[in-house]
Every structure is written in C-alpha cells, then in structure tokens.
N, C-alpha and C. Protein backbone atom coordinates (compact mmCIF):
# COMPACT_ATOMS: atom_id res chain seq x y z
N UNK A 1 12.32 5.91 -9.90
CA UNK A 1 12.49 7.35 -10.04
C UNK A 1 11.81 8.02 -8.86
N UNK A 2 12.54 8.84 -8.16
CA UNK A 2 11.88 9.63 -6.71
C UNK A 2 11.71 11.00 -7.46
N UNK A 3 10.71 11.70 -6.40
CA UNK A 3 10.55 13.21 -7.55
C UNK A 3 11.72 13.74 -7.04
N UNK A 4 11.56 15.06 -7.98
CA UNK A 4 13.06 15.72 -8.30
C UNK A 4 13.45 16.50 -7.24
N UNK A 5 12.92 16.95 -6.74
CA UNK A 5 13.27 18.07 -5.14
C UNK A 5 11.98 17.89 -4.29
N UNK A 6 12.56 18.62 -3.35
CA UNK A 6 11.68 19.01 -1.63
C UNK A 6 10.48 19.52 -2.01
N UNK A 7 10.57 20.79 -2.78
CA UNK A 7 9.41 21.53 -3.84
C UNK A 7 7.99 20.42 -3.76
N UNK A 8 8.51 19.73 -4.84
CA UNK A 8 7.51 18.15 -5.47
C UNK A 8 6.82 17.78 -4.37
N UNK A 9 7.41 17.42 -3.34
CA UNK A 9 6.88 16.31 -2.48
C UNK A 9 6.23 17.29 -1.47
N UNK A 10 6.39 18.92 -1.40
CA UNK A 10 5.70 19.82 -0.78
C UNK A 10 4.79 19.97 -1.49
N UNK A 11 4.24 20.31 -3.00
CA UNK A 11 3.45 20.19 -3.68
C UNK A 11 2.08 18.96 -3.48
N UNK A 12 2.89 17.67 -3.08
CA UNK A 12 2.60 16.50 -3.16
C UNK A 12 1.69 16.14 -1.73
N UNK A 13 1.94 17.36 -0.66
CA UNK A 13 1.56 16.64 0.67
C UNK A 13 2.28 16.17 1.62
N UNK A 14 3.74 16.29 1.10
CA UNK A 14 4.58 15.22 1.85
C UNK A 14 5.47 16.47 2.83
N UNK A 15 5.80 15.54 3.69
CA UNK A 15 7.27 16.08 4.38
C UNK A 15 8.31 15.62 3.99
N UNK A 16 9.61 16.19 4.83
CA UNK A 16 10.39 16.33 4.10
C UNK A 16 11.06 14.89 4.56
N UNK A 17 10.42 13.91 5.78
CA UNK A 17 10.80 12.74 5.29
C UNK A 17 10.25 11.75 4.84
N UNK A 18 9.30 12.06 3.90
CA UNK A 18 8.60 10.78 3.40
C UNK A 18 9.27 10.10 2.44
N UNK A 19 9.28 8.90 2.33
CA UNK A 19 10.10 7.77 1.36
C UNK A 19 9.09 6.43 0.93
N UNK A 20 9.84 5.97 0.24
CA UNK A 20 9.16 4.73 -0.17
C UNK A 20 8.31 4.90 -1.28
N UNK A 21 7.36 3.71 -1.63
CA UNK A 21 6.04 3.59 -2.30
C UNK A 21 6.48 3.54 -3.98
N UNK A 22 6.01 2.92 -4.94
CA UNK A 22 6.11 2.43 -5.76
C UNK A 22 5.53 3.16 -7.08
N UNK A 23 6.77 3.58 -7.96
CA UNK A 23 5.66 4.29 -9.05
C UNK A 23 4.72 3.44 -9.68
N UNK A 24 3.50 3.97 -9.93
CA UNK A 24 2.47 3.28 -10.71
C UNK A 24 2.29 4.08 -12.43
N UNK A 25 2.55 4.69 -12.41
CA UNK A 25 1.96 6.04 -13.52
C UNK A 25 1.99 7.32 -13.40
N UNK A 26 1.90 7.66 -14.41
CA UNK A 26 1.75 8.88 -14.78
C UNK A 26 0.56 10.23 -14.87
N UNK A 27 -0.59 9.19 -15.05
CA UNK A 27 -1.84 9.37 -16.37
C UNK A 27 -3.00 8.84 -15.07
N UNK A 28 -3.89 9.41 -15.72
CA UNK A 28 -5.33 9.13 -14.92
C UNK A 28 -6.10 10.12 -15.88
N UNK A 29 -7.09 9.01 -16.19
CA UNK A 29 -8.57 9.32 -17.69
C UNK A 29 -9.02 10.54 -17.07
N UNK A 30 -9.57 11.65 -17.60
CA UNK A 30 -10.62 12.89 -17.20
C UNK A 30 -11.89 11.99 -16.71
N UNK A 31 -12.64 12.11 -15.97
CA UNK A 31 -14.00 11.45 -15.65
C UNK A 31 -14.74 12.15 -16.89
N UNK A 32 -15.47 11.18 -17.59
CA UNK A 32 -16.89 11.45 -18.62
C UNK A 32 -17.82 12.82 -18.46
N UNK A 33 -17.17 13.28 -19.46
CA UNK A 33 -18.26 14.50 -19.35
C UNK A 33 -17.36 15.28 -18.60
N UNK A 34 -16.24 15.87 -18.00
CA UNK A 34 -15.74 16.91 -17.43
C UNK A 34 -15.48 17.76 -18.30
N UNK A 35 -15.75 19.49 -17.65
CA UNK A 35 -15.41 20.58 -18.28
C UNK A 35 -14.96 21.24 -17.78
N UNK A 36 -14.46 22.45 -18.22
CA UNK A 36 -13.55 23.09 -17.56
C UNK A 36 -14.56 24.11 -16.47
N UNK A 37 -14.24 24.54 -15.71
CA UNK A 37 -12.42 24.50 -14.86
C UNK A 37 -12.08 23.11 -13.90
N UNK A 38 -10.81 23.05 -14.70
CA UNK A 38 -10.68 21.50 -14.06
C UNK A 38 -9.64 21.89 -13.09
N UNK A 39 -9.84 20.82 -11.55
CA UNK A 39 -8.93 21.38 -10.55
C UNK A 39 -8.53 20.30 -10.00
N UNK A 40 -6.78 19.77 -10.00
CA UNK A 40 -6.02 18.41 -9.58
C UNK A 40 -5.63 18.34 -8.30
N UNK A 41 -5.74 17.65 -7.51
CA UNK A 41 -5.05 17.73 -6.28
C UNK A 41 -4.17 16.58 -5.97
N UNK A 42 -3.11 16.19 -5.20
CA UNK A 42 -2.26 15.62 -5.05
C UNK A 42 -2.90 15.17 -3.51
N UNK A 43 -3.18 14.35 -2.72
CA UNK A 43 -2.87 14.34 -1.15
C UNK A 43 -3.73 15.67 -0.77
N UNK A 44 -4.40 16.13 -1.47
CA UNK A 44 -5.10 17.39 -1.20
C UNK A 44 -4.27 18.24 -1.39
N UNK A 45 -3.76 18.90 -2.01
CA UNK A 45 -2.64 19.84 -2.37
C UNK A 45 -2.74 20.31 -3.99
N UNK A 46 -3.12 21.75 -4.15
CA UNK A 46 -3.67 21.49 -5.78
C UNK A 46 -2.44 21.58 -6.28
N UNK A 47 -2.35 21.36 -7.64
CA UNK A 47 -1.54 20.55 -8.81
C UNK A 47 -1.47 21.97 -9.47
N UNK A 48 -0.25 22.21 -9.80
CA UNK A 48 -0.27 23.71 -11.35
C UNK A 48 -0.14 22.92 -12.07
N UNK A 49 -1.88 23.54 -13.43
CA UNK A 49 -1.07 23.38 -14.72
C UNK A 49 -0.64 23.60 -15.41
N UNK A 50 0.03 22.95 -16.10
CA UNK A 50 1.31 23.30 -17.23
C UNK A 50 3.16 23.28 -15.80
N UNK A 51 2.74 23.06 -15.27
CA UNK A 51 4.00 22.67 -14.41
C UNK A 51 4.09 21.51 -13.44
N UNK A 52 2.98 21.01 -12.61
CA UNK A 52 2.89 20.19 -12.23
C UNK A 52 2.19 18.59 -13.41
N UNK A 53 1.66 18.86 -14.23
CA UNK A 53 0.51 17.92 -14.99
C UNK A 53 0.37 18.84 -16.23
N UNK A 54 -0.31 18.39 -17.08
CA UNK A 54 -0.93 18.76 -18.49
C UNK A 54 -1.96 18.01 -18.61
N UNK A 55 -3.02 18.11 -19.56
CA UNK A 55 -4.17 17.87 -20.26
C UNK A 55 -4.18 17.91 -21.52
N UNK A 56 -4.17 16.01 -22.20
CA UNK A 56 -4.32 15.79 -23.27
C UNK A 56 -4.63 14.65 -23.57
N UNK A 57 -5.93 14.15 -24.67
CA UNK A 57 -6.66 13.95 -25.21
C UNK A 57 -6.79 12.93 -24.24
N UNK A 58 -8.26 13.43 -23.61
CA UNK A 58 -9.08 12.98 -22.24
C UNK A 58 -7.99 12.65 -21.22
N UNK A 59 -6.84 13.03 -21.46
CA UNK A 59 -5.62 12.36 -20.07
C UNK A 59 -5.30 13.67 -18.93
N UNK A 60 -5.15 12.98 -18.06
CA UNK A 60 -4.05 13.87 -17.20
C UNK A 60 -2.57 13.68 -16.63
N UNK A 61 -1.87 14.20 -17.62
CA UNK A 61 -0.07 13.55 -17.58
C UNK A 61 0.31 14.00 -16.41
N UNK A 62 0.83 13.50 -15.84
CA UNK A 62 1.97 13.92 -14.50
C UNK A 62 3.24 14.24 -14.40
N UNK A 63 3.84 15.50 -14.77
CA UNK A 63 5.05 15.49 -14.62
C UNK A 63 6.17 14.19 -13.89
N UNK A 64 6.04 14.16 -12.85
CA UNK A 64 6.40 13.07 -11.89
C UNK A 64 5.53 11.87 -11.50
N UNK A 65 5.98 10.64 -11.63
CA UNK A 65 5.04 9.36 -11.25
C UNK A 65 4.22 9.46 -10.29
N UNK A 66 3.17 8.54 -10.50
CA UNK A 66 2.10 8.94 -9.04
C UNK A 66 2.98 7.41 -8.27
N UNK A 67 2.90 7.85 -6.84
CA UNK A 67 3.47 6.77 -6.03
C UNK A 67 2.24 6.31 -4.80
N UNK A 68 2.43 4.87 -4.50
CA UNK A 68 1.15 3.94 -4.03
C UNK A 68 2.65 3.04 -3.17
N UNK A 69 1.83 2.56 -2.13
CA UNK A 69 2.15 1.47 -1.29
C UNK A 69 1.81 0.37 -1.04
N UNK A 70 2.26 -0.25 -2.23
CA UNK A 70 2.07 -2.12 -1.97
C UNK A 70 2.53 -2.99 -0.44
N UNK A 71 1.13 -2.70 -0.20
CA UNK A 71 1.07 -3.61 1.04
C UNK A 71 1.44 -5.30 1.12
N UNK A 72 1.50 -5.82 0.20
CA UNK A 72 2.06 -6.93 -0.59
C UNK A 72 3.21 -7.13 -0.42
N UNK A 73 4.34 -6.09 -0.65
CA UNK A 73 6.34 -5.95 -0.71
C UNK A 73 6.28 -5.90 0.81
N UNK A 74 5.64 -5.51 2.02
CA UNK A 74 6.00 -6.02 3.42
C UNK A 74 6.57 -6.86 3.75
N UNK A 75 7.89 -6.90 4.14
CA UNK A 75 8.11 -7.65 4.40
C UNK A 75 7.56 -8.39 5.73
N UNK A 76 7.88 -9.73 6.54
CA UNK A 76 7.18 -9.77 7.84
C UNK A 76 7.66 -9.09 9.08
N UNK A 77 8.85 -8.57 8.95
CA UNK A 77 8.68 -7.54 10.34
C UNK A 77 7.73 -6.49 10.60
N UNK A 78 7.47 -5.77 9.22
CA UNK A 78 6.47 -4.79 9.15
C UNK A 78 5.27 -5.22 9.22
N UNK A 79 5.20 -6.42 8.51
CA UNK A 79 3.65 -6.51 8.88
C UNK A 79 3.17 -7.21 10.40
N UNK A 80 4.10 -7.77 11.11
CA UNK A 80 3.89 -8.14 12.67
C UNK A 80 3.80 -6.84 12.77
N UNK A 81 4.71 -5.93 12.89
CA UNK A 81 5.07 -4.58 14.37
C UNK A 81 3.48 -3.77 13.55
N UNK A 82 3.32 -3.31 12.13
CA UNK A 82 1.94 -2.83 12.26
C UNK A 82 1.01 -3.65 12.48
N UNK A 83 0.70 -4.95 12.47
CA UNK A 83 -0.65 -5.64 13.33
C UNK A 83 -0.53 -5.31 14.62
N UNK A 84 0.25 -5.25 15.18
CA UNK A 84 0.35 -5.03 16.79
C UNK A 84 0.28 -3.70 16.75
N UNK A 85 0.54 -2.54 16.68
CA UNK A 85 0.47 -1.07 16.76
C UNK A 85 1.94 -0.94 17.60
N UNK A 86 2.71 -1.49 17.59
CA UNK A 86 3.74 -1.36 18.03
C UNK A 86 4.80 -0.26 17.23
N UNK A 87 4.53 -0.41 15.82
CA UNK A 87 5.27 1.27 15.37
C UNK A 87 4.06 1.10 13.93
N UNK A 88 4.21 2.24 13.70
CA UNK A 88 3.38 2.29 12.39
C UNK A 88 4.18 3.64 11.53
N UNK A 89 4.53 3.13 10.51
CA UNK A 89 4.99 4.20 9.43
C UNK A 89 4.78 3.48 7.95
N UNK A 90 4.55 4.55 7.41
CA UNK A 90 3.81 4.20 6.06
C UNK A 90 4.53 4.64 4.87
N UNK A 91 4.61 4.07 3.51
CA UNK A 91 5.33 4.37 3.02
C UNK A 91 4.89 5.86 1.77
N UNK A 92 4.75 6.10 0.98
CA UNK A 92 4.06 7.25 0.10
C UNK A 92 2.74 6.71 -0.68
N UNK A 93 1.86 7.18 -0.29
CA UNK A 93 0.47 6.69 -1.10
C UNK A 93 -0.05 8.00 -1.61
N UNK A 94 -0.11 8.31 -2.75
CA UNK A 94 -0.69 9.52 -3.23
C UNK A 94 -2.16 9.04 -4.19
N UNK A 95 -2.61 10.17 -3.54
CA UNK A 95 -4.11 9.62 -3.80
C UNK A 95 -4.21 10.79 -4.71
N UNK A 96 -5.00 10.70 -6.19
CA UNK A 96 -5.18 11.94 -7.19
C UNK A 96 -7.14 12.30 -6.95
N UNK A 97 -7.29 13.20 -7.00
CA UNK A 97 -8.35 13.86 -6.78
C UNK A 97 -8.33 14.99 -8.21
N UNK A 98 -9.88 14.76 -8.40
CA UNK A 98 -10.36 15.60 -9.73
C UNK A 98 -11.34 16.21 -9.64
N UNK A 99 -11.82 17.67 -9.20
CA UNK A 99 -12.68 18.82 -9.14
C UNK A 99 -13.15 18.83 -11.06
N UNK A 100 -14.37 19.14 -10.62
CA UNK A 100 -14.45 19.68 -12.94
C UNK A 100 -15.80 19.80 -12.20
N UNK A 101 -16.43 20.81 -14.00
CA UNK A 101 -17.52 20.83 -13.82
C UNK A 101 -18.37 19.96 -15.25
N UNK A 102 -19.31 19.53 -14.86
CA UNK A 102 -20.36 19.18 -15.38
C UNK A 102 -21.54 19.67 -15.90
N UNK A 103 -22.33 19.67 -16.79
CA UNK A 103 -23.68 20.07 -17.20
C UNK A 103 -24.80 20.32 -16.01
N UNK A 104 -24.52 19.41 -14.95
CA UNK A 104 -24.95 19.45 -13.48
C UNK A 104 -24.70 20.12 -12.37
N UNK A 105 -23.25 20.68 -12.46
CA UNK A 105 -22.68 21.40 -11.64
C UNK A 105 -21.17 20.76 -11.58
N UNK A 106 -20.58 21.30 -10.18
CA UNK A 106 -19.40 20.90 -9.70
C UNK A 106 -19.32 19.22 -9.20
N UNK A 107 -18.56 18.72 -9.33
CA UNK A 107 -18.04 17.70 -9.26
C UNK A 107 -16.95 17.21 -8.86
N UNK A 108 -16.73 15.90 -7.81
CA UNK A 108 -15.78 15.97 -7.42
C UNK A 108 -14.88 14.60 -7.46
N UNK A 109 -14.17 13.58 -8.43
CA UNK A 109 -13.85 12.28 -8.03
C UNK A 109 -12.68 12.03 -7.02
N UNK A 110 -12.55 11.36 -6.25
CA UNK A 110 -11.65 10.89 -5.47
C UNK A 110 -10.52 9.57 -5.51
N UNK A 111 -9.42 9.77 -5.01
CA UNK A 111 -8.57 8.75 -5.35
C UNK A 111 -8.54 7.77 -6.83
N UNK A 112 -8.62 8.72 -7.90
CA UNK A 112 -9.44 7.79 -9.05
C UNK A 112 -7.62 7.32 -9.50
N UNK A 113 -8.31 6.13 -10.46
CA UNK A 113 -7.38 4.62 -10.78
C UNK A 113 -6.11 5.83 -11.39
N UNK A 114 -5.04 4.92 -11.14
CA UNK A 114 -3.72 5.62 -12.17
C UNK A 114 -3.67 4.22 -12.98
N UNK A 115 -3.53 4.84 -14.35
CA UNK A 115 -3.22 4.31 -15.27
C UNK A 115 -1.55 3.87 -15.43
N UNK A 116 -1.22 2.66 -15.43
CA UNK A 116 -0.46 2.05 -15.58
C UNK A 116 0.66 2.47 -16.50
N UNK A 117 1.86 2.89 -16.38
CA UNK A 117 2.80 2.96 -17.04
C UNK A 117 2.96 2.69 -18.52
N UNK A 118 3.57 3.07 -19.53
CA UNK A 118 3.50 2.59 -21.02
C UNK A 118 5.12 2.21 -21.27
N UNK A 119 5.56 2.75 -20.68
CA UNK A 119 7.38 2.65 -20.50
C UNK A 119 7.83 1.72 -20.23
C-alpha cells in the first residue's frame, strides 16, 4: 500500500519523487509517562491529529503505514554502485518522532520502534 496522494508524502517529508521502502506499521507505544501536549512528526514534518494519526489506549495509529528501507532486499547492483559512491539513492525511511510532556518537562523521543503490523 503507497500513501494516498502528493499531500501524504508532503506531510511526510518527501518529494514528489520518492518511492520505495517497505510498510512496517501503523502504531508506535506513547513513551511512559507522556502527557499532553503531545506533538508527532514524520521526517520532521508535524503530523495533524485526528487526520494524519489518532491516540488510543497508550497507541499512536497512523492513518497511512510507516515506511523503512530494508537494506537486506538490495539487490547486488545497488549494493556495489552505493559502496563505491558511484550513485546513491535511497529508498523511503520514515523516521517517527514524539515531543510530550512529562512531570519533568518537555521531552523529546526519536526515531522510536514501529510496531509491527496486526493485519
């Protein structure tokens, strides 16, 4: 499943030719102890909620799959021509980022795990 329009993947960080990369999920846990105001980012790009994601019970749903690049599915042309720096293009790696606050203050996690598909 690719996201649904240009919109998404502007939302997402992307241009308008990025391709590839592998859905992983949907979902990624709230970090322990987060409170509101909670703030999502995509690739650095914040997230609306209730249109991009929702919040429910400790989750954060994703409208659209989060997508990652298995460096693994390379085949060997790609992985010769990027060892050599001879071309380098990459496929979609979206990294989720989570702003909240804490009893401590602001808080910030980075690239945290996506939870694996249930589908």
């Amino acid at each position: 499943m690719t996201p649904s329009n240009d919109s998404t993947m502007k939302r997402r960080g992307h241009g308008t030719e990025a391709f590839g990369g592998t859905p992983v999920g949907r979902r990624v846990a709230l970090p322990r102890g987060a409170k509101e105001p909670i703030t999502v980012f995509i690739n650095g790009v914040e997230q609306k909620r209730g249109e991009d994601y929702k919040i429910s019970d400790g989750l954060i749903v994703f409208r659209e799959p989060i997508y990652k690049e298995d460096l693994r599915d390379l085949n060997w042309f790609r992985k010769i021509g990027l060892g050599l720096g001879v071309f380098g293009w990459y496929e979609r790696n979206e990294a989720v980022d989570i702003e909240f606050q804490t009893s401590t203050g602001t808080k910030l996690r980075s690239d945290v795990p996506i939870l694996p598909s249930t589908d």
